[in-house]
PDB file of N, CA and C in Angstrom:
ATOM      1  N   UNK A   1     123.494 111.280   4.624  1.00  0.00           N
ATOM      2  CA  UNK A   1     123.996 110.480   5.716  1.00  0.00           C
ATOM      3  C   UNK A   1     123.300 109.128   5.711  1.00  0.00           C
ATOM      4  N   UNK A   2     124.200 108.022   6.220  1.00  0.00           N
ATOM      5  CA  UNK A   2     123.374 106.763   6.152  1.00  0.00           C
ATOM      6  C   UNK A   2     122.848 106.219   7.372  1.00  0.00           C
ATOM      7  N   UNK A   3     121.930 105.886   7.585  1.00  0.00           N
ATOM      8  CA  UNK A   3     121.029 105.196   8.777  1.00  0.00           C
ATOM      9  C   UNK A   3     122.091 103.647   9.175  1.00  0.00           C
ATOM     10  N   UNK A   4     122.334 104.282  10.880  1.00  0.00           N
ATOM     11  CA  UNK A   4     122.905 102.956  10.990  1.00  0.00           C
ATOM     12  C   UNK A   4     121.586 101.854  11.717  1.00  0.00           C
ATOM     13  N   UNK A   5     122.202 100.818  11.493  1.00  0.00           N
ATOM     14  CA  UNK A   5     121.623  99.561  12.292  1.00  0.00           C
ATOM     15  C   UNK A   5     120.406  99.833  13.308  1.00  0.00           C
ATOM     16  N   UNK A   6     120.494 100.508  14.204  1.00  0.00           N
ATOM     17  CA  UNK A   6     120.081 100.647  15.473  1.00  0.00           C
ATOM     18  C   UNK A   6     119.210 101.817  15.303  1.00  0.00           C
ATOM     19  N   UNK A   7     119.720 102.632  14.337  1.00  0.00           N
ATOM     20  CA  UNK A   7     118.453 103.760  13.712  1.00  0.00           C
ATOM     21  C   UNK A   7     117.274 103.366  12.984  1.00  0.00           C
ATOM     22  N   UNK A   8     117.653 102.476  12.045  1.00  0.00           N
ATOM     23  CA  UNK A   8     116.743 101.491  11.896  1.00  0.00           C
ATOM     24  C   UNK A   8     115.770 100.706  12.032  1.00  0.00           C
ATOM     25  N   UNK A   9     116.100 100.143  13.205  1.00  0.00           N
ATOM     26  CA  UNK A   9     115.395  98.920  13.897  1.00  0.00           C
ATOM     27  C   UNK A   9     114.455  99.619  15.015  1.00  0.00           C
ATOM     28  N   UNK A  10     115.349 101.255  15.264  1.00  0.00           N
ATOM     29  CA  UNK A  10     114.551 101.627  15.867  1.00  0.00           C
ATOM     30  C   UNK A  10     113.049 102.294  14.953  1.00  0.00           C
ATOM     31  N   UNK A  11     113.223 102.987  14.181  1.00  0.00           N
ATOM     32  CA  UNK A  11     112.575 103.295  13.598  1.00  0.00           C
ATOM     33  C   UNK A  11     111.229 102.243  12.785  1.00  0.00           C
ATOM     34  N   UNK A  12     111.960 101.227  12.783  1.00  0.00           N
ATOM     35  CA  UNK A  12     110.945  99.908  12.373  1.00  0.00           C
ATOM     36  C   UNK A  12     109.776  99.546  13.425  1.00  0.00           C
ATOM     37  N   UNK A  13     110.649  99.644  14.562  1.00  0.00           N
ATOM     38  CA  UNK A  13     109.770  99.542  15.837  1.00  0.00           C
ATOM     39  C   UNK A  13     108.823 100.722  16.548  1.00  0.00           C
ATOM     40  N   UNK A  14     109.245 101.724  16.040  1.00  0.00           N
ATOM     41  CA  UNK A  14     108.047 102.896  15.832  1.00  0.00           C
ATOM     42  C   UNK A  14     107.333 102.526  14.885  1.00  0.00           C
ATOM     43  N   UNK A  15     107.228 102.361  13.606  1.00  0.00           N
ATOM     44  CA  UNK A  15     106.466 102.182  12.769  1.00  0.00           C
ATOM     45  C   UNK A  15     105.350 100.800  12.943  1.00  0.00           C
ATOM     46  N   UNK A  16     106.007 100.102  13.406  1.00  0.00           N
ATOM     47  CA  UNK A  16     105.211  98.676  14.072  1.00  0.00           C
ATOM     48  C   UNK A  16     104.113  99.117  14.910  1.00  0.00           C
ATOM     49  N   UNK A  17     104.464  99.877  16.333  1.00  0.00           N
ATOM     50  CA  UNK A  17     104.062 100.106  17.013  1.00  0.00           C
ATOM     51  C   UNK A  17     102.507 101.188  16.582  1.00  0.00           C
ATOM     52  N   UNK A  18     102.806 102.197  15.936  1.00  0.00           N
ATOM     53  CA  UNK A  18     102.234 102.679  15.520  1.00  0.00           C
ATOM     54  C   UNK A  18     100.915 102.335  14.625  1.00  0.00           C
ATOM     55  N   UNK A  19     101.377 100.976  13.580  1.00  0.00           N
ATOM     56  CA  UNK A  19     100.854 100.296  13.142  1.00  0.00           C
ATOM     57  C   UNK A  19      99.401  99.298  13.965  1.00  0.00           C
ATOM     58  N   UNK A  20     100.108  98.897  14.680  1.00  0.00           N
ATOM     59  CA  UNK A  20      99.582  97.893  16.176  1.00  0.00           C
ATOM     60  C   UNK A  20      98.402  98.796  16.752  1.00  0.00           C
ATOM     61  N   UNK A  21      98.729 100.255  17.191  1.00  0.00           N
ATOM     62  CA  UNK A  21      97.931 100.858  18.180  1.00  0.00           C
ATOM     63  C   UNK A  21      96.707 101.667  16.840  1.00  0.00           C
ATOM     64  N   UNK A  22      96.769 101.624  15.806  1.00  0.00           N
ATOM     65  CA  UNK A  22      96.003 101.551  14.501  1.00  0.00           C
ATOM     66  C   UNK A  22      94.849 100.429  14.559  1.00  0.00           C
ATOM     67  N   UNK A  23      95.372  99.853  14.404  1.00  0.00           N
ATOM     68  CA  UNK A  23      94.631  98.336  14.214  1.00  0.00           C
ATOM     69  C   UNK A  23      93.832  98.116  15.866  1.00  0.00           C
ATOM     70  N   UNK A  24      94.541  98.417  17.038  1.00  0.00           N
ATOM     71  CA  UNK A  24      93.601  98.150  18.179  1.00  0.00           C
ATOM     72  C   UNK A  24      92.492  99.060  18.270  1.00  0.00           C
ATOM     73  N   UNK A  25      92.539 100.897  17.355  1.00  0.00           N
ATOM     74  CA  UNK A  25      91.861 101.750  17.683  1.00  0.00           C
ATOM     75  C   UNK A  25      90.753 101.498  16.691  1.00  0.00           C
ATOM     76  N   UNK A  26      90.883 100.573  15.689  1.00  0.00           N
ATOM     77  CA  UNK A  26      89.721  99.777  14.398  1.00  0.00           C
ATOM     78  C   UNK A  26      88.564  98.525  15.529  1.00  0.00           C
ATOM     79  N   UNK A  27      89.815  97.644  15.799  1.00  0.00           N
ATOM     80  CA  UNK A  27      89.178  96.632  16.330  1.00  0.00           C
ATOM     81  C   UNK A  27      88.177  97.080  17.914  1.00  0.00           C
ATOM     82  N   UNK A  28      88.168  97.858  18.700  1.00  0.00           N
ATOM     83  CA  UNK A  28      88.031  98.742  19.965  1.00  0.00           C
ATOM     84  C   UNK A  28      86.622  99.172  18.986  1.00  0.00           C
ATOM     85  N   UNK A  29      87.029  99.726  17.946  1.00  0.00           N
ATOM     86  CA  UNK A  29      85.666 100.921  17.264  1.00  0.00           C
ATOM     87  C   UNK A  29      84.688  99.932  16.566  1.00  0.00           C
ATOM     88  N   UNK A  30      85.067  98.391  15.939  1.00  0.00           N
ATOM     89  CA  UNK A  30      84.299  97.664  15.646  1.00  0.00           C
ATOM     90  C   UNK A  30      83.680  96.734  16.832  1.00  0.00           C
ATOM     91  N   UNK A  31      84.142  96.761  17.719  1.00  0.00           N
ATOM     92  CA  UNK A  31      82.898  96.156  18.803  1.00  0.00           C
ATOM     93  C   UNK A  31      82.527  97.082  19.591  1.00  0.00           C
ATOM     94  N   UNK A  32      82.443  98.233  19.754  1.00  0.00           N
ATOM     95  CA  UNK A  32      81.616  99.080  20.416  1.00  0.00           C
ATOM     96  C   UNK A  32      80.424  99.320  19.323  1.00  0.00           C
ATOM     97  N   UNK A  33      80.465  99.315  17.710  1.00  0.00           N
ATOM     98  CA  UNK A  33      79.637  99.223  17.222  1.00  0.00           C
ATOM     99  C   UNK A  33      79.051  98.644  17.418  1.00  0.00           C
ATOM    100  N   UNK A  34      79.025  96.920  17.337  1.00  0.00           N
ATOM    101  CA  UNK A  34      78.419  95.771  17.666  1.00  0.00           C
ATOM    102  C   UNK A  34      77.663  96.053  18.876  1.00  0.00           C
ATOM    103  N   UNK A  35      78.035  96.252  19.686  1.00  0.00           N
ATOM    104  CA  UNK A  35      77.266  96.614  21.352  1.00  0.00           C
ATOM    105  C   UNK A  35      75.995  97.401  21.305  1.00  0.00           C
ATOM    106  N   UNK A  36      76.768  98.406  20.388  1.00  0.00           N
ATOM    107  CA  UNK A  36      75.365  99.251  19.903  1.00  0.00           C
ATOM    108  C   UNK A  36      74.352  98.931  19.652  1.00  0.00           C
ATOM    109  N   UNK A  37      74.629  97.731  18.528  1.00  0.00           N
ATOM    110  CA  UNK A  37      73.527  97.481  17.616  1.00  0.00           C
ATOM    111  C   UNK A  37      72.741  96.689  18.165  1.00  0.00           C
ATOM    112  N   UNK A  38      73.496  96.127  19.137  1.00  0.00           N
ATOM    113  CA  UNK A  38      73.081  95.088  20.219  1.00  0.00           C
ATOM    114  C   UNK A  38      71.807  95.652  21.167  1.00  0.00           C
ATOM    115  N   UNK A  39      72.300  96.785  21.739  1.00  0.00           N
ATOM    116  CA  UNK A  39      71.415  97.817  22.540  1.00  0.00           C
ATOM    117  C   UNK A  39      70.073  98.580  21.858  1.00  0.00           C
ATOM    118  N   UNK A  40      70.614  98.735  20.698  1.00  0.00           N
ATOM    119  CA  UNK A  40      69.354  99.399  19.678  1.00  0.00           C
ATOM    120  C   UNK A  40      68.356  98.322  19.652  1.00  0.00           C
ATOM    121  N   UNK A  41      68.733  97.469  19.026  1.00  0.00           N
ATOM    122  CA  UNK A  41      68.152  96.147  19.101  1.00  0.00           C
ATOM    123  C   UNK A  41      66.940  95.685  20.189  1.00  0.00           C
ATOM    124  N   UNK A  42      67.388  96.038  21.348  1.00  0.00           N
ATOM    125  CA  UNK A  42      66.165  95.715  22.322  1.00  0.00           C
ATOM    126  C   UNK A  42      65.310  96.734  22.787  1.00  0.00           C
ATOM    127  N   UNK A  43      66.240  97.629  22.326  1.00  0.00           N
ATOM    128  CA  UNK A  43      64.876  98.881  22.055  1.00  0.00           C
ATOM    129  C   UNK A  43      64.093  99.271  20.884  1.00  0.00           C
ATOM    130  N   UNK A  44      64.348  98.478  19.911  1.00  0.00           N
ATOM    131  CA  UNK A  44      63.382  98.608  18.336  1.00  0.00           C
ATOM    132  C   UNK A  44      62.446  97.397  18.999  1.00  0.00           C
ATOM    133  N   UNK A  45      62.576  96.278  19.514  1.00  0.00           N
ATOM    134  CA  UNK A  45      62.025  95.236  20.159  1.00  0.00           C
ATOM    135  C   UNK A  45      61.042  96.038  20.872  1.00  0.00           C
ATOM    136  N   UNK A  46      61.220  96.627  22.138  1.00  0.00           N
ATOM    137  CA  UNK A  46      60.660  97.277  22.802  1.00  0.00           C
ATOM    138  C   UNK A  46      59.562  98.491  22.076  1.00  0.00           C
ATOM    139  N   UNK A  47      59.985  99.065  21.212  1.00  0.00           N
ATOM    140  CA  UNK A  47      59.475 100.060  20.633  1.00  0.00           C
ATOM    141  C   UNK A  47      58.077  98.871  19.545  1.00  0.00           C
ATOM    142  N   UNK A  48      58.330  98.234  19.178  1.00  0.00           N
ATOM    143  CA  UNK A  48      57.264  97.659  18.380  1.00  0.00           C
ATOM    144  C   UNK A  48      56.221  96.802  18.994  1.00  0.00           C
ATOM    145  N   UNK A  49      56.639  96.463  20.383  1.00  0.00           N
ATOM    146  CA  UNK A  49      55.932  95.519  20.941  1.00  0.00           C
ATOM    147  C   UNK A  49      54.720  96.567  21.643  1.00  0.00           C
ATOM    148  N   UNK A  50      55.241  97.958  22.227  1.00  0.00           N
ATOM    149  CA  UNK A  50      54.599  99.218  22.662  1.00  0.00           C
ATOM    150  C   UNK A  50      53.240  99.017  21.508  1.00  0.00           C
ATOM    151  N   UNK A  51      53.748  99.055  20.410  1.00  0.00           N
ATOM    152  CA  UNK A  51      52.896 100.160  19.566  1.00  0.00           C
ATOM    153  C   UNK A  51      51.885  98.553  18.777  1.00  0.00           C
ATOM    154  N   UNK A  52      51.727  97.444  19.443  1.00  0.00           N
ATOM    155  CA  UNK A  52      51.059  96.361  19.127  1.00  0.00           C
ATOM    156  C   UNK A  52      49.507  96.847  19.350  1.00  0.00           C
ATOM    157  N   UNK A  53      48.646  96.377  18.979  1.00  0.00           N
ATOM    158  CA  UNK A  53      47.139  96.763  19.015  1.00  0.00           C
ATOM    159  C   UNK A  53      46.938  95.812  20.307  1.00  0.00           C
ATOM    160  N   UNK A  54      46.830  96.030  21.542  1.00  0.00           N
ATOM    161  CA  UNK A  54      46.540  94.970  22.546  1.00  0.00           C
ATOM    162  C   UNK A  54      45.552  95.928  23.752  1.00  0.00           C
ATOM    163  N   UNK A  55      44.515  95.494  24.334  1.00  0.00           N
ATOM    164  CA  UNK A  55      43.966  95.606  25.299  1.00  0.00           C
ATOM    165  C   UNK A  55      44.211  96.416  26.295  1.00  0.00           C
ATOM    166  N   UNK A  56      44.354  97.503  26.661  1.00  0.00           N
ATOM    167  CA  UNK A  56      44.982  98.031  27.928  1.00  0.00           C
ATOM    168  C   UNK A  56      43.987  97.727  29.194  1.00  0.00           C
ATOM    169  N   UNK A  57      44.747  96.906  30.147  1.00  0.00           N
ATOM    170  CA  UNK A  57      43.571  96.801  30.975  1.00  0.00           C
ATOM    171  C   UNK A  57      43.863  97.460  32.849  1.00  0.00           C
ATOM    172  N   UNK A  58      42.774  97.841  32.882  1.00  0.00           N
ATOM    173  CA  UNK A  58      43.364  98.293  34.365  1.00  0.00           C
ATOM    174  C   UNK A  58      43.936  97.470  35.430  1.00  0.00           C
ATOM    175  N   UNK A  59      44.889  98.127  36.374  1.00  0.00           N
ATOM    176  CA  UNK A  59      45.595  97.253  37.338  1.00  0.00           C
ATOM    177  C   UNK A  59      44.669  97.557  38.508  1.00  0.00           C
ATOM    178  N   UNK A  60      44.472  96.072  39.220  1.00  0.00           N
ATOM    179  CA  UNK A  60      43.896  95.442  39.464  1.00  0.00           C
ATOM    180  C   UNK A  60      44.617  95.089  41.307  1.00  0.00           C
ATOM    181  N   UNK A  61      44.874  95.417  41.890  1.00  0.00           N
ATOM    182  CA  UNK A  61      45.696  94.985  43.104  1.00  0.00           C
ATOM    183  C   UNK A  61      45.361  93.530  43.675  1.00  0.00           C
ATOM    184  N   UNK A  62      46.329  93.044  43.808  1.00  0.00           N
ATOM    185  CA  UNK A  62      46.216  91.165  44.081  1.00  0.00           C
ATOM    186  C   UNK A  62      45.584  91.455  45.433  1.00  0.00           C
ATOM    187  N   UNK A  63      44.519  90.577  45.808  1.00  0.00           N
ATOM    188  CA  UNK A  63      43.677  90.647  47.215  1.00  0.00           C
ATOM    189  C   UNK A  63      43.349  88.989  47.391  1.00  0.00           C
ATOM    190  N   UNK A  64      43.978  87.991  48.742  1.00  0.00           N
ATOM    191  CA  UNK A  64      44.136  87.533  49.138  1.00  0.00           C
ATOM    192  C   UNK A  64      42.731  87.146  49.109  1.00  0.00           C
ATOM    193  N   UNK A  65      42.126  85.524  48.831  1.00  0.00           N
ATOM    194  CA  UNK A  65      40.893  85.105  48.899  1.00  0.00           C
ATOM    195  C   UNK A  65      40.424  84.714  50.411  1.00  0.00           C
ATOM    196  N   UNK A  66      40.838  84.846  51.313  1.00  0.00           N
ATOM    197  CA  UNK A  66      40.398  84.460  52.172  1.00  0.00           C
ATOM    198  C   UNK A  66      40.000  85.696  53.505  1.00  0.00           C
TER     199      UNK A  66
END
């Protein structure tokens, strides 16, 4: 049997569509990566600045000179 016109076009437009919601579920998954790396990021920051050789000094409560 032959595909008319309108079977067609419909079918083109499924395939488009399909195509489209492909490509948004790539682009969606490549910046949530980014975010990530973004977030990791200030916690490798955080994590190295921890483990620096620095002074621990006791807290001290601010007391008004007068």
């Amino acid at each position: 049997m032959r595909e008319t016109n309108g079977e067609k076009a419909r079918a083109r437009e499924r395939n488009l569509r399909w195509m489209e919601a492909l490509w948004e579920g790539t682009s969606t998954t490549a910046s949530e990566e980014n975010q990530k790396e973004e977030v990791l990021a200030v916690f490798r920051a955080l994590v190295k600045e921890s483990r620096s050789e620095r002074e621990v000094r006791e807290y001290v409560p601010w007391q008004p000179l007068w």
